[in-house]
Protein backbone atom coordinates (compact mmCIF):
# COMPACT_ATOMS: atom_id res chain seq x y z
CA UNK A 1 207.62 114.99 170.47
CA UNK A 2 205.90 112.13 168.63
CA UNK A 3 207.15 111.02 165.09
CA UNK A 4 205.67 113.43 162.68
CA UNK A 5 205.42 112.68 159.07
CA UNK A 6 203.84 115.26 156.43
CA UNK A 7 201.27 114.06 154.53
CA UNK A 8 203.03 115.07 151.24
CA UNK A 9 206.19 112.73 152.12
CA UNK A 10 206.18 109.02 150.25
CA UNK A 11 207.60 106.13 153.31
CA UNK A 12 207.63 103.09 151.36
CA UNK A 13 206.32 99.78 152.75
CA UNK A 14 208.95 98.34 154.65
CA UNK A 15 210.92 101.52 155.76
CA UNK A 16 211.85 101.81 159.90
CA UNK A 17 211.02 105.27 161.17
CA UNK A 18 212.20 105.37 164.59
CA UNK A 19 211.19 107.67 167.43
CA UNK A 20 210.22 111.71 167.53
CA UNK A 21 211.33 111.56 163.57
CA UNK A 22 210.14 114.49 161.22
CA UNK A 23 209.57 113.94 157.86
CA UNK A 24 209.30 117.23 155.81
CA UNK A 25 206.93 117.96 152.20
CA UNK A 26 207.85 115.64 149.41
CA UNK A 27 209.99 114.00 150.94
CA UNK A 28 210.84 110.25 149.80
CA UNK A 29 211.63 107.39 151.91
CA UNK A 30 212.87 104.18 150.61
CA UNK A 31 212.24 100.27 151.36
CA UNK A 32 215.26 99.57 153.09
CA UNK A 33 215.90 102.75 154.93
CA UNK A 34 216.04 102.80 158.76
CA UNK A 35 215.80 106.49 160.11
CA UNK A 36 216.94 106.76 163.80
CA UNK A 37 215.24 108.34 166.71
CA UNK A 38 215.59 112.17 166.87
CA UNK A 39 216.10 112.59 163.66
CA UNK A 40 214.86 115.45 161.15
CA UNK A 41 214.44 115.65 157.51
CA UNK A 42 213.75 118.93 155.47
CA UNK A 43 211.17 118.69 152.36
CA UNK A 44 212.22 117.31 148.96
CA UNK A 45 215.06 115.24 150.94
CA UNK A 46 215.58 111.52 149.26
CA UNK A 47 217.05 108.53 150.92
CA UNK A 48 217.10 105.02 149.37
CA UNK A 49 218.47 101.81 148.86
CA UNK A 50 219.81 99.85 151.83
CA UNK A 51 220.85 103.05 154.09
CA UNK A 52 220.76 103.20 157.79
CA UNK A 53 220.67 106.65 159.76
CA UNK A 54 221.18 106.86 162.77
CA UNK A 55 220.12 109.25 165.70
CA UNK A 56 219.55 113.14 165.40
CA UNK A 57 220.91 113.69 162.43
CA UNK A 58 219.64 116.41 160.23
CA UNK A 59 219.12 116.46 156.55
CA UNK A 60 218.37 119.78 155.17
CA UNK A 61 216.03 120.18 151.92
CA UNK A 62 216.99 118.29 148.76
CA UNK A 63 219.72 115.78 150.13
CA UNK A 64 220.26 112.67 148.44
CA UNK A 65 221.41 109.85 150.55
CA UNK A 66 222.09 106.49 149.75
CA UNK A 67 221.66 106.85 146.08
CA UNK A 68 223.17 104.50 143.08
CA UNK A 69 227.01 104.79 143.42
CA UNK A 70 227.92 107.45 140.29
CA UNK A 71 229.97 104.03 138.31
CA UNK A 72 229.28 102.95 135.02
CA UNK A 73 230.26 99.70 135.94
CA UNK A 74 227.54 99.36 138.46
CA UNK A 75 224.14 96.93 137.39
CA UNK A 76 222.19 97.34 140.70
CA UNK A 77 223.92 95.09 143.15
CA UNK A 78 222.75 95.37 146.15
CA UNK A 79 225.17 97.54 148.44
CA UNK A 80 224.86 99.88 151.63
CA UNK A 81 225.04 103.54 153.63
CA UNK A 82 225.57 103.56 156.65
CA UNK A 83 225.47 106.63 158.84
CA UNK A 84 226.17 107.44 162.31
CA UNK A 85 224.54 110.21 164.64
CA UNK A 86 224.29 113.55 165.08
CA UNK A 87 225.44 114.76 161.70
CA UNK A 88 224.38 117.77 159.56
CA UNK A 89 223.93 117.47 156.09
CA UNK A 90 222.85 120.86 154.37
CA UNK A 91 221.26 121.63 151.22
CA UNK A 92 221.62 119.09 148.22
CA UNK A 93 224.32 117.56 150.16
CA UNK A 94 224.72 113.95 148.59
CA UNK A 95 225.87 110.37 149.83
CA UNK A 96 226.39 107.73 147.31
CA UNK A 97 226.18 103.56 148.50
CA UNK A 98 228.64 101.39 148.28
CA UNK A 99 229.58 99.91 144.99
CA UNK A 100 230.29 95.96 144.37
CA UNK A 101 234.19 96.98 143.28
CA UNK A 102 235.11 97.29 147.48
CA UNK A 103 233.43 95.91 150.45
CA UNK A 104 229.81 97.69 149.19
CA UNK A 105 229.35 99.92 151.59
CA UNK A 106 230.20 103.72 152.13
CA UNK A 107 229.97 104.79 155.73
CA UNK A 108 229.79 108.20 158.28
CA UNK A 109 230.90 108.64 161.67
CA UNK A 110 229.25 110.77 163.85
CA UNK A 111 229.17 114.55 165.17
CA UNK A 112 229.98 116.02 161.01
CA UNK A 113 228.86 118.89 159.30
CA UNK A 114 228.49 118.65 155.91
CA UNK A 115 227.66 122.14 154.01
CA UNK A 116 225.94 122.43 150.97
CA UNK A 117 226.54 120.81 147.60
CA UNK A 118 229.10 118.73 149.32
CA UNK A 119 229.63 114.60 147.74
CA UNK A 120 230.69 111.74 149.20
CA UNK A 121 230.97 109.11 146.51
CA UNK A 122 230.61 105.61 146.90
CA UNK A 123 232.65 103.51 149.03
CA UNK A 124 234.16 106.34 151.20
CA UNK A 125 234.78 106.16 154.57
CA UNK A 126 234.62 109.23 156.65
CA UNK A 127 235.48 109.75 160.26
CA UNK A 128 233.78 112.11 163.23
CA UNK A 129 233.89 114.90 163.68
CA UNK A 130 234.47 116.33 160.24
CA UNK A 131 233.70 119.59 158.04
CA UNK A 132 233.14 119.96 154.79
CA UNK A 133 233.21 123.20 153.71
CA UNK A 134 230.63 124.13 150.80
CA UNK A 135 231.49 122.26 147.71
CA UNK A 136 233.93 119.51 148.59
CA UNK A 137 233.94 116.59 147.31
CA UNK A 138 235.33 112.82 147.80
CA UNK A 139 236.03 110.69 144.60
CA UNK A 140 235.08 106.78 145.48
CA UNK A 141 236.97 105.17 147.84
CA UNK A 142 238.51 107.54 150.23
CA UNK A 143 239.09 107.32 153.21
CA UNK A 144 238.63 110.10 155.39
CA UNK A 145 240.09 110.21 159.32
CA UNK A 146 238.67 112.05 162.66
CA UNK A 147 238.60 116.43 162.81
CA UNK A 148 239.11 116.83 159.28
CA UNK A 149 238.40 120.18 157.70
CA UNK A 150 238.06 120.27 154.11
CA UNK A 151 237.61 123.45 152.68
CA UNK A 152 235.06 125.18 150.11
CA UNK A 153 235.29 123.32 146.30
CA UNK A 154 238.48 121.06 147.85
CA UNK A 155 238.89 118.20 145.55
CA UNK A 156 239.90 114.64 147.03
CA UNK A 157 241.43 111.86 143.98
CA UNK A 158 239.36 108.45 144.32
CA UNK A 159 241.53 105.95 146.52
CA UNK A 160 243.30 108.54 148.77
CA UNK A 161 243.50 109.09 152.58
CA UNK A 162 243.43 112.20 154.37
CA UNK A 163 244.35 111.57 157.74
CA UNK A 164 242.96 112.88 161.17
CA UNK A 165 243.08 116.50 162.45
CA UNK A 166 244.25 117.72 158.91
CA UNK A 167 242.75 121.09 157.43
CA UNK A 168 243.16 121.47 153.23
CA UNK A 169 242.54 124.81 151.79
CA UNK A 170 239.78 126.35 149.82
CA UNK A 171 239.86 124.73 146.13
CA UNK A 172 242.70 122.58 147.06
CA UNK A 173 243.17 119.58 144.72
CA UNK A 174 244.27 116.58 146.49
CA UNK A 175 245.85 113.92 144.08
CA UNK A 176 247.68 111.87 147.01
CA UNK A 177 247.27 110.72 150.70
CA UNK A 178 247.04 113.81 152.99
CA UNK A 179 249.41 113.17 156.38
CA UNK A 180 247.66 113.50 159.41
CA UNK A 181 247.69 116.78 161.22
CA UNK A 182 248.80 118.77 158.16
CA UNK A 183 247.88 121.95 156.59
CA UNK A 184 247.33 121.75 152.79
CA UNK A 185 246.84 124.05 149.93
CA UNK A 186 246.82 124.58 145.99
CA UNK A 187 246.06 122.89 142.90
CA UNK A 188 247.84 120.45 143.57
CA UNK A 189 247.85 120.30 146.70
CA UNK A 190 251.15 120.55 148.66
CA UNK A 191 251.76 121.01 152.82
CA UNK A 192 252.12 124.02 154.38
CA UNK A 193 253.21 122.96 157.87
CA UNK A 194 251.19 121.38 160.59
CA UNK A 195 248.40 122.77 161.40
CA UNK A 196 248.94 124.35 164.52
CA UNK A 197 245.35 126.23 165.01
CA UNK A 198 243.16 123.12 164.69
CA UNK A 199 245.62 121.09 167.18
CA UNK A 200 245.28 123.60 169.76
CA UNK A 201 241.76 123.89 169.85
CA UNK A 202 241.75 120.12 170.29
CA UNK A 203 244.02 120.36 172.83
CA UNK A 204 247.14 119.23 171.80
CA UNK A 205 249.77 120.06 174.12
CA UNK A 206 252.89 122.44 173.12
CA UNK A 207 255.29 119.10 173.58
CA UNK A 208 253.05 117.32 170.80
CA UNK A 209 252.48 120.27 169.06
CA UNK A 210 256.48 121.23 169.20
CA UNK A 211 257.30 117.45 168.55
CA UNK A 212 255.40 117.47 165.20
CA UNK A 213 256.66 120.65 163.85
CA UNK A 214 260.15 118.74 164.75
CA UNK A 215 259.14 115.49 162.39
CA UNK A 216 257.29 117.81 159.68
CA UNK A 217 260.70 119.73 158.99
CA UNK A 218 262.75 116.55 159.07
CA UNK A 219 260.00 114.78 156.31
CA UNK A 220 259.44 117.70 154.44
CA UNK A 221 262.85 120.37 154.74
CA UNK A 222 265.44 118.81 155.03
CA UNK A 223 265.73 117.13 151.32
CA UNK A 224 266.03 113.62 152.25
CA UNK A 225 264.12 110.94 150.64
CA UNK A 226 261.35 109.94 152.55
CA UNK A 227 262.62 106.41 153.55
CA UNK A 228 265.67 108.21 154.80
CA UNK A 229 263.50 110.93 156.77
CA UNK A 230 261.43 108.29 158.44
CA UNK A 231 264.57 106.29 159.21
CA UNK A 232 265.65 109.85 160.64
CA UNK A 233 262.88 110.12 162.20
CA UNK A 234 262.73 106.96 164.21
CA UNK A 235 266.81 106.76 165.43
CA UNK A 236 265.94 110.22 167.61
CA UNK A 237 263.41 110.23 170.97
CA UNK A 238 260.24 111.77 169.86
CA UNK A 239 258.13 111.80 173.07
CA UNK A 240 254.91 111.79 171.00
CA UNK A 241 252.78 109.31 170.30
CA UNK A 242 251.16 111.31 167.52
CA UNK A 243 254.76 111.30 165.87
CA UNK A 244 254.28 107.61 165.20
CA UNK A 245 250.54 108.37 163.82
CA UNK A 246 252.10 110.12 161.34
CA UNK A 247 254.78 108.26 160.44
CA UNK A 248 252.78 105.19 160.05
CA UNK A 249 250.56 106.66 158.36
CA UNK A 250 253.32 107.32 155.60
CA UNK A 251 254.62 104.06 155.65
CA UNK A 252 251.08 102.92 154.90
CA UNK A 253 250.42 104.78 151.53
CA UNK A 254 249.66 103.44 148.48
CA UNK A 255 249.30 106.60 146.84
CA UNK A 256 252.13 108.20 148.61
CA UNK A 257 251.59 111.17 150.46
CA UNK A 258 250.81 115.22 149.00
CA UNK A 259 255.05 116.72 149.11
C-alpha cells in the first residue's frame, strides 16, 4: 500500500513521511517530525516539534505527540520525542518532549499499548512492552522499565522508577520507586507481593518465581531495615539472577522504594 495522505491533513515543509504511511482528516504534521514506514494515524491526531516515530505504530484520533513539555519553566528550547515501533496509542493519548531541566528528550520503546487519555510527561523514559491502562499517567522524569502494567487512573510522582515486569493497581498513587516484579496497590501505593500472574505468562520459571517470593518476604515481612534485609539477602544462595535485579534496583533509589 502506497503512502496515503488525506487531503484535509496539514504536513509541514520539511516533515519525513516514510513508506505505506496513512495520514487521517485534519490531521497535523510538524517540521521536524519523521513518521516511519507502516505507520497509521487517525484524524485530528497532532505531532510536532523534533519527534521521531518509528515503524507501524498507530495513533488513534486526537493524540498529541511531541508537544511543549507541561513546565512553566520551559521558553521553547529546542528538545526531542523519540519513539520506537509498533506501539498503540489510543484516543487523546498524549506524549510530551523533553524539557532543557534533563537530557531533553523523552523516549518509547517498542511493542506498548497505551489506552486512552493516558500522559507521558516530559522527560520520561518508558520501556517495551508496556500497558497503560486508561487514564495513567507519568509525572516528568520517570522512568519506566520492560512489561509494565499500569492500571486505569494509576498515578506515577515525577522522578520515580517503576521497574520491569511490575503490575500497580487501578487508581494506585505511586509516590516512590516501584521494585521490579511487584504487585502494587492504594493511595499510596504499597506492595502486595510479587506478582506471580504476569511472571508466569512471561515465563518465569517456579525456581525464579519461588526465589523471589523468598527475597520479597525477607525485604518486606520480616521487619528489618532495608539495609539489613538486603545484607540478609545477599549472605544466603539465591539461584536467581532476577534476585539481584531487584536488589539492585533498591540499592539504586533515590526516592526509595513504595513499603
Amino acid at each position: 500500500m502506497a503512502t496515503q495522505i488525506h487531503p484535509s491533513a496539514i504536513i509541514e515543509d520539511g516533515a519525513e513521511i516514510g513508506d505505506n504511511v496513512s495520514v487521517g482528516p485534519f490531521s497535523i504534521i510538524g517540521s521536524q517530525v519523521k513518521i516511519g514506514d507502516g505507520t497509521k494515524i487517525d484524524s485530528h491526531v497532532v505531532v510536532e516539534g523534533d519527534t521521531h516515530i518509528g515503524a507501524e505504530n498507530h495513533l488513534f484520533a486526537f493524540c498529541a505527540i511531541g508537544g511543549e513539555p507541561q513546565s512553566l519553566a520551559y521558553a521553547g528550547e529546542p528538545t526531542q520525542t523519540r519513539i520506537g515501533d509498533r506501539n498503540v496509542f489510543r484516543e487523546n493519548m498524549t506524549v510530551s518532549r523533553g524539557s532543557p531541566d534533563d537530557e531533553g528528550i523523552t523516549s518509547v520503546g517498542n511493542d506498548n499499548y497505551f489506552m486512552a487519555y493516558s500522559h507521558i510527561a516530559h522527560d520520561c523514559h518508558v520501556g517495551s512492552n508496556v500497558t497503560f491502562a486508561n487514564c495513567a499517567c507519568l509525572g516528568g522524569h520517570v522512568d519506566v522499565g520492560d512489561y509494565v502494567v499500569l492500571g486505569g487512573y494509576a498515578l506515577v510522582h515525577q522522578f520515580c522508577r517503576i521497574g520491569d515486569h511490575c503490575f500497580t493497581a487501578g487508581a494506585a498513587v505511586c509516590i516512590q520507586d516501584v521494585p521490579p516484579f511487584t504487585l502494587v496497590a492504594g493511595n499510596r501505593a504499597i506492595t502486595h507481593g510479587i506478582n506471580i500472574r504476569g511472571l508466569k505468562r512471561r515465563g518465569f520459571s517456579a525456581d525464579d518465581i519461588t526465589e523471589l517470593k523468598r527475597a520479597y518476604k525477607i525485604i518486606y515481612r520480616t521487619g528489618l531495615t532495608m539495609k539489613d534485609a538486603l545484607k540478609e539477602i545477599e549472605s544466603r544462595q539465591f539461584n536467581s539472577p532476577h534476585v539481584k535485579v531487584l536488589t539492585e534496583f533498591i540499592q539504586g533509589s533515590e526516592r526509595g522504594v513504595i513499603r
